[in-house]
Protein backbone atom coordinates (compact mmCIF):
# COMPACT_ATOMS: atom_id res chain seq x y z
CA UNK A 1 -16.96 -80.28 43.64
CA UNK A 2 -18.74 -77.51 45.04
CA UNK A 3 -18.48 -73.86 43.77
CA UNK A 4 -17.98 -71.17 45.92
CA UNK A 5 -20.30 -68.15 45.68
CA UNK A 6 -22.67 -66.96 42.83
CA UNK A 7 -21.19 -67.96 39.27
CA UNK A 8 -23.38 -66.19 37.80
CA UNK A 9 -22.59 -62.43 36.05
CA UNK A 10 -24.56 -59.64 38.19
CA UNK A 11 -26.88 -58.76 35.14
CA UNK A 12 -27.86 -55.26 33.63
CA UNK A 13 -28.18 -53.41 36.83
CA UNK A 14 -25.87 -55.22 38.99
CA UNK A 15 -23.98 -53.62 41.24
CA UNK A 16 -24.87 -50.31 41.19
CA UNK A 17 -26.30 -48.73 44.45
CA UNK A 18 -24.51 -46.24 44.29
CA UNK A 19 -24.02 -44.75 40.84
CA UNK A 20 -27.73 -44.94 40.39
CA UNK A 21 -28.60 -43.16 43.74
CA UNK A 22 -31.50 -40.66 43.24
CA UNK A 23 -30.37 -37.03 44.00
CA UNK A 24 -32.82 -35.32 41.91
CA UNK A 25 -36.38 -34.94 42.20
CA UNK A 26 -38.57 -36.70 39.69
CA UNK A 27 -38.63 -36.44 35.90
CA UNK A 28 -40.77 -33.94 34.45
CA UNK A 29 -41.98 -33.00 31.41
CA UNK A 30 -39.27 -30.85 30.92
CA UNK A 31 -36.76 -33.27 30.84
CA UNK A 32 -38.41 -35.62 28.31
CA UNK A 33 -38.87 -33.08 26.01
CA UNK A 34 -35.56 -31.53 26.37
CA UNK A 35 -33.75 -30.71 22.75
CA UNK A 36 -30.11 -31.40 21.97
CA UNK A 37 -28.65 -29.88 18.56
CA UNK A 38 -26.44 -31.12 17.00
CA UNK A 39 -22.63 -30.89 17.66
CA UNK A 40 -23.63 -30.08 21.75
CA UNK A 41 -21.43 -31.29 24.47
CA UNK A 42 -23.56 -33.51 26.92
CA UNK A 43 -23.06 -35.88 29.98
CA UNK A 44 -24.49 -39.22 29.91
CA UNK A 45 -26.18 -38.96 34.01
CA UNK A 46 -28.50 -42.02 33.87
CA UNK A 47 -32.07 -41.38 35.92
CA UNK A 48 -32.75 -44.61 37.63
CA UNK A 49 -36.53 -43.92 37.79
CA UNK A 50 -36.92 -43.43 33.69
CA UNK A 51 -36.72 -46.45 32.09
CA UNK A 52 -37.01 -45.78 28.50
CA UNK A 53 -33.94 -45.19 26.69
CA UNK A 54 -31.98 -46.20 29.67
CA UNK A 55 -27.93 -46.42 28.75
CA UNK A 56 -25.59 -49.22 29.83
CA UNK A 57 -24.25 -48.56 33.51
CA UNK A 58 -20.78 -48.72 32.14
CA UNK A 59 -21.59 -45.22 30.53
CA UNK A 60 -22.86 -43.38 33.57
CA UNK A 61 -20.41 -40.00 33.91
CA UNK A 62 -18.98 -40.28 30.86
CA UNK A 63 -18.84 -37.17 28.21
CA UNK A 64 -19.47 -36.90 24.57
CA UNK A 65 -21.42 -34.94 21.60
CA UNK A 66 -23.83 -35.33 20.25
CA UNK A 67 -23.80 -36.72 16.81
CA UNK A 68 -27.67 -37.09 15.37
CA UNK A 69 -31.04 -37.83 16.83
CA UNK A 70 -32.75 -40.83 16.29
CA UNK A 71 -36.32 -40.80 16.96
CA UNK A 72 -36.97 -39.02 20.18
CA UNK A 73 -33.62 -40.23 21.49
CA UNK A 74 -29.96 -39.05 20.62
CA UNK A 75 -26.90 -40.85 19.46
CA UNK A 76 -23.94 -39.58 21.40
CA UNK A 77 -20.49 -40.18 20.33
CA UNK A 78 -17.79 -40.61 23.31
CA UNK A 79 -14.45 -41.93 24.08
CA UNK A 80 -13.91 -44.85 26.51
CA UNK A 81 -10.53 -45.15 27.33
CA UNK A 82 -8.81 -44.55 23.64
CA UNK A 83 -12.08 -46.29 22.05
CA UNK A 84 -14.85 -44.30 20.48
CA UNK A 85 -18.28 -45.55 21.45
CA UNK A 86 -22.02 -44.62 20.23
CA UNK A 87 -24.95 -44.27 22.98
CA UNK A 88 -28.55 -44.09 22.25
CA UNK A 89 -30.09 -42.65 24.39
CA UNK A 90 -33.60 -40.41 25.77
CA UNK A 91 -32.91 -36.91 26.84
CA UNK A 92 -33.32 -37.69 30.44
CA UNK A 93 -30.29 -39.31 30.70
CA UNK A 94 -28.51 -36.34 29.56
CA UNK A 95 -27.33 -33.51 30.94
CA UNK A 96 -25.65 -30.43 28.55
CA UNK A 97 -22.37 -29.27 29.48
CA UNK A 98 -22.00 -25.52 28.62
């Protein structure tokens, strides 16, 4: 019996071409060192070329607060569908919503 296609799953960054598109320039400085306080409304935008810190691609677009810091990352609190979710993540993979 022969199986048709690829059974295996597509992995951690599988398909996503486009959601992880660069239309920013490069990270700076500015970005890593970006502060968050607590109880601030933030967007999880993930930055393709930043490794560190870098969120689950089910996340990407997705809006929450932020609940504490942990290290030089943040813990984010956010709703997917009706379930409430926690993302740790580095500042440049967020974006504040004013």
């Amino acid at each position: 019996m022969k199986i048709q296609g690829n059974p295996r799953k597509p992995g951690k960054r599988g398909r996503t071409r486009r959601k992880f598109k660069k239309t920013t320039p490069k990270v700076s400085v500015n970005d890593i060192m970006t502060e968050f306080s607590l109880g601030d409304k933030v967007c999880v935008v993930i930055d393709s070329s930043y490794h560190s810190g870098l969120p689950d691609k089910s996340f990407h677009g997705l809006t929450g607060i932020v609940s504490k810091k942990r290290g030089q990352a943040y813990e984010v609190s956010l709703l997917k569908g009706r379930q409430a979710l926690t993302v740790v993540t580095t500042p440049v993979h967020l974006k504040k919503l004013v």
